[in-house]
PDB file of N, CA and C in Angstrom:
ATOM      1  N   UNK A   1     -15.333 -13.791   5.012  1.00  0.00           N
ATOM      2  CA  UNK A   1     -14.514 -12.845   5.725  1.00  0.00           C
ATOM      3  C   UNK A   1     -14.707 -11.461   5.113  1.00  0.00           C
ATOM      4  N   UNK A   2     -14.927 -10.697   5.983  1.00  0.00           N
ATOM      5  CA  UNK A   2     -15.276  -9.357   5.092  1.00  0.00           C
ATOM      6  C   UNK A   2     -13.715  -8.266   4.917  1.00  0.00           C
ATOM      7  N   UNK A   3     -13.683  -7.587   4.046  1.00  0.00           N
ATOM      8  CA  UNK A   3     -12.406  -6.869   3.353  1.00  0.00           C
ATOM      9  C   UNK A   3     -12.721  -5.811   3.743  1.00  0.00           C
ATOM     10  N   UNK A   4     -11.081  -5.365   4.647  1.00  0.00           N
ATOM     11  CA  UNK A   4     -11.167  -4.037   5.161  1.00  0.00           C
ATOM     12  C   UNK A   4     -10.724  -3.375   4.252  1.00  0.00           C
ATOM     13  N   UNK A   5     -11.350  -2.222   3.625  1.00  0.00           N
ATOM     14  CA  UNK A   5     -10.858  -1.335   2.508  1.00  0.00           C
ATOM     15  C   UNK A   5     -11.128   0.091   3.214  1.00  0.00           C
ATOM     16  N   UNK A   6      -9.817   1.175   2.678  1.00  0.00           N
ATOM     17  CA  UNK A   6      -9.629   2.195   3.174  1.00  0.00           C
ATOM     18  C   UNK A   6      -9.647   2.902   1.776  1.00  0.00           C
ATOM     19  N   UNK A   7     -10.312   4.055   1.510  1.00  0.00           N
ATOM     20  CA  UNK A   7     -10.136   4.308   0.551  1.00  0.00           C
ATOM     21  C   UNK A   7      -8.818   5.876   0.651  1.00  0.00           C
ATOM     22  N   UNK A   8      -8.091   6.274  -0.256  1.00  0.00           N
ATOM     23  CA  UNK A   8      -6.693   6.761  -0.029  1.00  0.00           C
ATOM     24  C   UNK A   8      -6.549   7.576  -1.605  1.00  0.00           C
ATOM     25  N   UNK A   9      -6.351   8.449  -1.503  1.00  0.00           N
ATOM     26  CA  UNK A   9      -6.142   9.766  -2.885  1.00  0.00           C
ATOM     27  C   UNK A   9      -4.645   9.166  -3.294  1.00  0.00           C
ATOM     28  N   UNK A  10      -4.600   8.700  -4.647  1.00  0.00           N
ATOM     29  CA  UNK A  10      -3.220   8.204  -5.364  1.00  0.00           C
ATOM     30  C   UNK A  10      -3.593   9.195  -6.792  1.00  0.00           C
ATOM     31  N   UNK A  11      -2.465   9.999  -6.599  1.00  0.00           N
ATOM     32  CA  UNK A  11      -2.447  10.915  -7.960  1.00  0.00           C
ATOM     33  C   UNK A  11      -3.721  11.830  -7.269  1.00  0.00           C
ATOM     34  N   UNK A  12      -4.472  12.041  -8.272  1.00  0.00           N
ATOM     35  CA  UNK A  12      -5.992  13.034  -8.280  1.00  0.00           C
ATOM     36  C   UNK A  12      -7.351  12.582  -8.054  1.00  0.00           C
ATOM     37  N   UNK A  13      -7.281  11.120  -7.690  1.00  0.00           N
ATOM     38  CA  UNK A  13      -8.596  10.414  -7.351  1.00  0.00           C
ATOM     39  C   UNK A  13      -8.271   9.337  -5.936  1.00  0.00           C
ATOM     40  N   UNK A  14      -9.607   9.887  -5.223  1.00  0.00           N
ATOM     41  CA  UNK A  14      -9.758   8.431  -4.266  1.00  0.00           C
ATOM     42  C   UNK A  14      -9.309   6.986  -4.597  1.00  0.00           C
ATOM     43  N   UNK A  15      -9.073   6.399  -4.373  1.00  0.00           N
ATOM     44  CA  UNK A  15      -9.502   4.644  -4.808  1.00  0.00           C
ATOM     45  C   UNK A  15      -9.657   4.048  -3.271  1.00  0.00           C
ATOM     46  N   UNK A  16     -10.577   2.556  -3.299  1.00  0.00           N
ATOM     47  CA  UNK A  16     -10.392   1.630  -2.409  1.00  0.00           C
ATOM     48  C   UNK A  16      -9.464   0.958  -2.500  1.00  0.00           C
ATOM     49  N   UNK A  17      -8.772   0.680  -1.042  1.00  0.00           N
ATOM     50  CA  UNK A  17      -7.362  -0.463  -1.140  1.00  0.00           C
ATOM     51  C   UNK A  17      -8.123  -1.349  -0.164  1.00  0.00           C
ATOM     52  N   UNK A  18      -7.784  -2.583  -0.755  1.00  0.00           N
ATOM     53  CA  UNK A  18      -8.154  -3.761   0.224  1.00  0.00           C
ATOM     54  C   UNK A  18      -6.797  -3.654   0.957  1.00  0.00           C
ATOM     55  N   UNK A  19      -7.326  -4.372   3.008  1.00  0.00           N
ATOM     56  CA  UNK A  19      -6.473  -4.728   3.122  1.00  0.00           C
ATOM     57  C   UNK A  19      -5.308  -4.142   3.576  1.00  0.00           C
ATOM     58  N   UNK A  20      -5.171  -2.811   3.184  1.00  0.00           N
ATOM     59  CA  UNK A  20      -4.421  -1.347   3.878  1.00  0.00           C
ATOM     60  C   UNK A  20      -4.129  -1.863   5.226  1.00  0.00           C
ATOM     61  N   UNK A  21      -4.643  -1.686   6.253  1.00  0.00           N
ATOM     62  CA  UNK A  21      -4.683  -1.542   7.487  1.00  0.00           C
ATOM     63  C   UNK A  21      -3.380  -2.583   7.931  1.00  0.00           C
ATOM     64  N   UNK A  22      -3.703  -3.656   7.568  1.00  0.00           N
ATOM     65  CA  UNK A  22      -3.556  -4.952   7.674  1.00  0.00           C
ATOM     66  C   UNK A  22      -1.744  -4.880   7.456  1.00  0.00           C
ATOM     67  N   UNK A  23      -1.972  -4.682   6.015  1.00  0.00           N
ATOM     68  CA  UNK A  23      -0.242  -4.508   5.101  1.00  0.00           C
ATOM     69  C   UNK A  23       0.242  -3.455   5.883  1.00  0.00           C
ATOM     70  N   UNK A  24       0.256  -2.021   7.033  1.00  0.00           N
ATOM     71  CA  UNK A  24       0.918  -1.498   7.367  1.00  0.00           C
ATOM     72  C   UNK A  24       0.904  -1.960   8.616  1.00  0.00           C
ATOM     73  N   UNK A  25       0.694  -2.790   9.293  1.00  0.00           N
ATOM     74  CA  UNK A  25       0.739  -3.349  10.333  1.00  0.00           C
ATOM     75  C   UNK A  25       1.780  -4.529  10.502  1.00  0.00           C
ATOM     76  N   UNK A  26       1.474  -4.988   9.023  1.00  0.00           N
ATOM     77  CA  UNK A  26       2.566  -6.354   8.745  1.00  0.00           C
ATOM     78  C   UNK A  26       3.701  -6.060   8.655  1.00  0.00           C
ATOM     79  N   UNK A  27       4.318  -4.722   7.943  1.00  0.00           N
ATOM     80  CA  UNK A  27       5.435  -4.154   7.439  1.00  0.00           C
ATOM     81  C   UNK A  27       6.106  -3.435   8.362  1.00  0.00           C
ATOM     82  N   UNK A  28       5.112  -3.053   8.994  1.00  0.00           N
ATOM     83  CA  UNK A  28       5.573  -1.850  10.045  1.00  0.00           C
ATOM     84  C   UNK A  28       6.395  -3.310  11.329  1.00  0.00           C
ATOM     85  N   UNK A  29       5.611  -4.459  11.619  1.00  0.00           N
ATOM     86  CA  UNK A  29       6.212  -5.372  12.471  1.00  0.00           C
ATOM     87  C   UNK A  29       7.452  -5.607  12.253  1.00  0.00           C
ATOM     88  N   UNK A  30       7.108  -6.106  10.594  1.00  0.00           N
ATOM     89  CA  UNK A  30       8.267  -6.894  10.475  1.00  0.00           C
ATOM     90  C   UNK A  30       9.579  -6.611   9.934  1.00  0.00           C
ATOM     91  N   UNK A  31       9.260  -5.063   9.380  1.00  0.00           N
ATOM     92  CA  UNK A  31      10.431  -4.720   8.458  1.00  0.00           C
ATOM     93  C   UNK A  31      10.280  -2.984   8.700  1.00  0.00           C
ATOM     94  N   UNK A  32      10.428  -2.849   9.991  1.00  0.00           N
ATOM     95  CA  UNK A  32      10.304  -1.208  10.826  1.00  0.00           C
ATOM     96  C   UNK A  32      11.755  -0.298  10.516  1.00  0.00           C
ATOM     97  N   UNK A  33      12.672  -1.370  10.036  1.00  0.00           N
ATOM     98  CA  UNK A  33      14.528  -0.901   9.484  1.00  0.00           C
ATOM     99  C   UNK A  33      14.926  -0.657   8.216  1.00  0.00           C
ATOM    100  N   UNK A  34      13.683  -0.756   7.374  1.00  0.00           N
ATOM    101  CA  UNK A  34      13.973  -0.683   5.904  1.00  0.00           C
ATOM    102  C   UNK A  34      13.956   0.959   5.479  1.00  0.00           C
ATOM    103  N   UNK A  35      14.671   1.265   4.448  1.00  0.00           N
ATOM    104  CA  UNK A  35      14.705   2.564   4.247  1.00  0.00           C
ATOM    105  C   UNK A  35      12.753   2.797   3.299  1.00  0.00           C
ATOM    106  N   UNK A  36      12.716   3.815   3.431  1.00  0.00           N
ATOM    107  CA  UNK A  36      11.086   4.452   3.235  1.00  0.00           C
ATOM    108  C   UNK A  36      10.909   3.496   1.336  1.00  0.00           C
ATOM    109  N   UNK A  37      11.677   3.447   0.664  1.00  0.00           N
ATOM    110  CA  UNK A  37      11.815   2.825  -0.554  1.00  0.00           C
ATOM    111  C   UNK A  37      11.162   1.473  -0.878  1.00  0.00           C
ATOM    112  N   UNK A  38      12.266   0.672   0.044  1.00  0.00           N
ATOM    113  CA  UNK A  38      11.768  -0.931   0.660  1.00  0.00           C
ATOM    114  C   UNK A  38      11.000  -1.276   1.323  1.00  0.00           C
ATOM    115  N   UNK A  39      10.350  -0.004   2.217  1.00  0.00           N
ATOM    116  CA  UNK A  39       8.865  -0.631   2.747  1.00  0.00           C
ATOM    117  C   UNK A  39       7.790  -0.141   1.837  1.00  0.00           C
ATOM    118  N   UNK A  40       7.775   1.129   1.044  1.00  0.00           N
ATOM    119  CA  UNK A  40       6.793   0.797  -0.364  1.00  0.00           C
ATOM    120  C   UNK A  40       6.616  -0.166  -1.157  1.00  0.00           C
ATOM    121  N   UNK A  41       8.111  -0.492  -1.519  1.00  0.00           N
ATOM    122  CA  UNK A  41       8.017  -1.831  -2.445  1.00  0.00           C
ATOM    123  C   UNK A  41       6.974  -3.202  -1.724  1.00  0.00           C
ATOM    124  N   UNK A  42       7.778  -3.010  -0.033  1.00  0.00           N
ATOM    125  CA  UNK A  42       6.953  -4.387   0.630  1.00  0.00           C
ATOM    126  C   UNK A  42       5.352  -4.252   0.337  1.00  0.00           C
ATOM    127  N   UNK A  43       5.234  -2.573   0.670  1.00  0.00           N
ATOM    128  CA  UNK A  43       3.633  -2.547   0.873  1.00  0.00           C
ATOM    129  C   UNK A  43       2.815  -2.977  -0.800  1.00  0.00           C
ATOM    130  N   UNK A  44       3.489  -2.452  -1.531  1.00  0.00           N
ATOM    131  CA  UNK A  44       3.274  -2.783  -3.058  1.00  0.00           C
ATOM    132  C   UNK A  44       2.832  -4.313  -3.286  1.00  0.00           C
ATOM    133  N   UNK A  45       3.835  -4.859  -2.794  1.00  0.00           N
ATOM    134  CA  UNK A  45       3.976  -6.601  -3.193  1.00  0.00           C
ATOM    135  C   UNK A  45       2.678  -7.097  -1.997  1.00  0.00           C
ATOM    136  N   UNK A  46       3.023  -6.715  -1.086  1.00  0.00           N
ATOM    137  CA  UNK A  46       1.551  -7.185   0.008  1.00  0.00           C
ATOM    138  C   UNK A  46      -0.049  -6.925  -1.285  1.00  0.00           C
ATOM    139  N   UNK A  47      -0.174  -5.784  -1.186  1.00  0.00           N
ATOM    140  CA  UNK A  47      -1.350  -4.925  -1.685  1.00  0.00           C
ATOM    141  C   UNK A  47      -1.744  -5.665  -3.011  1.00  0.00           C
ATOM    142  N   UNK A  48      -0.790  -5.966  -4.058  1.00  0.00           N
ATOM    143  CA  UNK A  48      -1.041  -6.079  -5.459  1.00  0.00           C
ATOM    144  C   UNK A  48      -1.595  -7.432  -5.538  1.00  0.00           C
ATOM    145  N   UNK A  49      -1.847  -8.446  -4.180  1.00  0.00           N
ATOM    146  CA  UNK A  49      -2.322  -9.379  -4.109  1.00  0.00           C
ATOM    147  C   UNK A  49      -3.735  -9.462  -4.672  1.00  0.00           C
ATOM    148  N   UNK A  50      -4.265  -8.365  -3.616  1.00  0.00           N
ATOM    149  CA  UNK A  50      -5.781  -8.199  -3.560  1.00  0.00           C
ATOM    150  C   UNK A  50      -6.155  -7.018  -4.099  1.00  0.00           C
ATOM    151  N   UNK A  51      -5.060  -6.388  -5.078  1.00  0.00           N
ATOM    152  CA  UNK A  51      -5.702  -4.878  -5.464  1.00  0.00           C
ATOM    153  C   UNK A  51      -5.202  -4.782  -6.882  1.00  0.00           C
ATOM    154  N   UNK A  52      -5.674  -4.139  -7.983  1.00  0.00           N
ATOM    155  CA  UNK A  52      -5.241  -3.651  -9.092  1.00  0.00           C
ATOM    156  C   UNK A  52      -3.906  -2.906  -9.203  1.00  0.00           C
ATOM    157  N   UNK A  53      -2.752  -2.797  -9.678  1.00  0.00           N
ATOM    158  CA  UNK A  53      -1.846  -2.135  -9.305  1.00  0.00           C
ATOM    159  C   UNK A  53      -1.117  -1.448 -10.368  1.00  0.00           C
ATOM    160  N   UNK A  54      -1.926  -1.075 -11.719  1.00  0.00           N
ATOM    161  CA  UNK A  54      -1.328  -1.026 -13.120  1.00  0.00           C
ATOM    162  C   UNK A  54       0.571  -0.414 -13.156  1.00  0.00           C
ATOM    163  N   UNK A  55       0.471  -0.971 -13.865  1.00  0.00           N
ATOM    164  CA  UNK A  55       2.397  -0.862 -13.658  1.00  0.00           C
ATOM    165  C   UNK A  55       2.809   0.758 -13.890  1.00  0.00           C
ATOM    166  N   UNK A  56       2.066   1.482 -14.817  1.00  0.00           N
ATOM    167  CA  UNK A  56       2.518   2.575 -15.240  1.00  0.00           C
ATOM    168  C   UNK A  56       2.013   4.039 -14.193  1.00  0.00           C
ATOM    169  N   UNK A  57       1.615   3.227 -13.260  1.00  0.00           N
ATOM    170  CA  UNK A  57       1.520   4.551 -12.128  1.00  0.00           C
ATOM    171  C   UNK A  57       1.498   3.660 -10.782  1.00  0.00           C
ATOM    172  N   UNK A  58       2.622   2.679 -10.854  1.00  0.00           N
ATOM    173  CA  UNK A  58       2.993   1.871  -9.053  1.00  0.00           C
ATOM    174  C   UNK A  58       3.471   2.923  -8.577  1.00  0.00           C
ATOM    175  N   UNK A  59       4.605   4.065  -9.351  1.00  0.00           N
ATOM    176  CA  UNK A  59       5.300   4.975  -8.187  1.00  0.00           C
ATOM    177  C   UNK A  59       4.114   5.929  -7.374  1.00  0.00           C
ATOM    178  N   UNK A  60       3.335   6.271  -8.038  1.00  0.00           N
ATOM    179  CA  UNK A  60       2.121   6.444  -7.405  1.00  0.00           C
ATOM    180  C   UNK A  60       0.952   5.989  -6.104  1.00  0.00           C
ATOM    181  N   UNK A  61       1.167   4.571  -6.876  1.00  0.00           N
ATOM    182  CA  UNK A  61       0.498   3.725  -5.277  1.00  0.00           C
ATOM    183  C   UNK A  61       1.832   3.905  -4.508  1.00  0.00           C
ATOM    184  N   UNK A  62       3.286   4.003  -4.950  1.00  0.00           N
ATOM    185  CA  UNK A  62       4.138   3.558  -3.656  1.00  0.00           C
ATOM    186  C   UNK A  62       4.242   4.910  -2.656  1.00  0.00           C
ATOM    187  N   UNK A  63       4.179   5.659  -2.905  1.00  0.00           N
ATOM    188  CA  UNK A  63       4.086   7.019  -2.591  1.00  0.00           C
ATOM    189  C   UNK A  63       2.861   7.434  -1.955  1.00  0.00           C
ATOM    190  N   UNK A  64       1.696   6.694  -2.476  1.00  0.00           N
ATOM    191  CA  UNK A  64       0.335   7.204  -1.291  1.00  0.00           C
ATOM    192  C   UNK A  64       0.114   5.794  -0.386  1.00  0.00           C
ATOM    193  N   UNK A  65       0.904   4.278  -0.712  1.00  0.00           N
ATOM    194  CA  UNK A  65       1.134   3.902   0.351  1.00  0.00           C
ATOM    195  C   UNK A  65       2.193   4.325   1.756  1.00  0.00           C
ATOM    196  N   UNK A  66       3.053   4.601   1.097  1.00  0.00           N
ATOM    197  CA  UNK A  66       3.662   5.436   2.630  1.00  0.00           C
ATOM    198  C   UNK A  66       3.402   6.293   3.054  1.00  0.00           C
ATOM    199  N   UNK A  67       2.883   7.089   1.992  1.00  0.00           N
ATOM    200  CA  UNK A  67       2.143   8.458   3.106  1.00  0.00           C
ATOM    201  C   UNK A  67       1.179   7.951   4.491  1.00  0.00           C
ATOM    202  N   UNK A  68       0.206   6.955   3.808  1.00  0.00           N
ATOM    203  CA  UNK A  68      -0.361   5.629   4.756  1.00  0.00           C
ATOM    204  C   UNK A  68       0.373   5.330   5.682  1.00  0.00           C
ATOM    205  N   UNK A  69       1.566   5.077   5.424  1.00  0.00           N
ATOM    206  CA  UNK A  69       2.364   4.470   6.546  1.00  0.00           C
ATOM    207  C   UNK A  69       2.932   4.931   7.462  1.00  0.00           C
TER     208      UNK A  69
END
């Protein structure tokens, strides 16, 4: 199965996210009532499956995942 990766500026550098597309599609279905907070966290917990997510800059991914979103 091939991995849709989007690549997305977190902090001062590009990175590839697996899987992006996918996780705002899922979140956006299923949980479209959550305040902007709780659907980072969702997108976080989706993402950190298939992606690196070092703990000391998540507010970072959570923040250029919703911009995503």
């Amino acid at each position: 199965m091939p991995y849709n990766v989007k690549q997305i500026r977190i902090g001062k550098f590009d990175f590839g996210i697996v899987g992006l597309t996918d996780a705002i599609e899922s979140v956006a279905g299923k949980h479209k009532d959550l305040t902007d907070d709780l659907i980072a966290e969702a997108l976080v917990q989706k993402l950190s499956k298939d992606n690196y997510i070092p703990s000391n800059v998540r507010d970072n991914y959570k923040q250029a995942f919703l911009t995503e979103y």
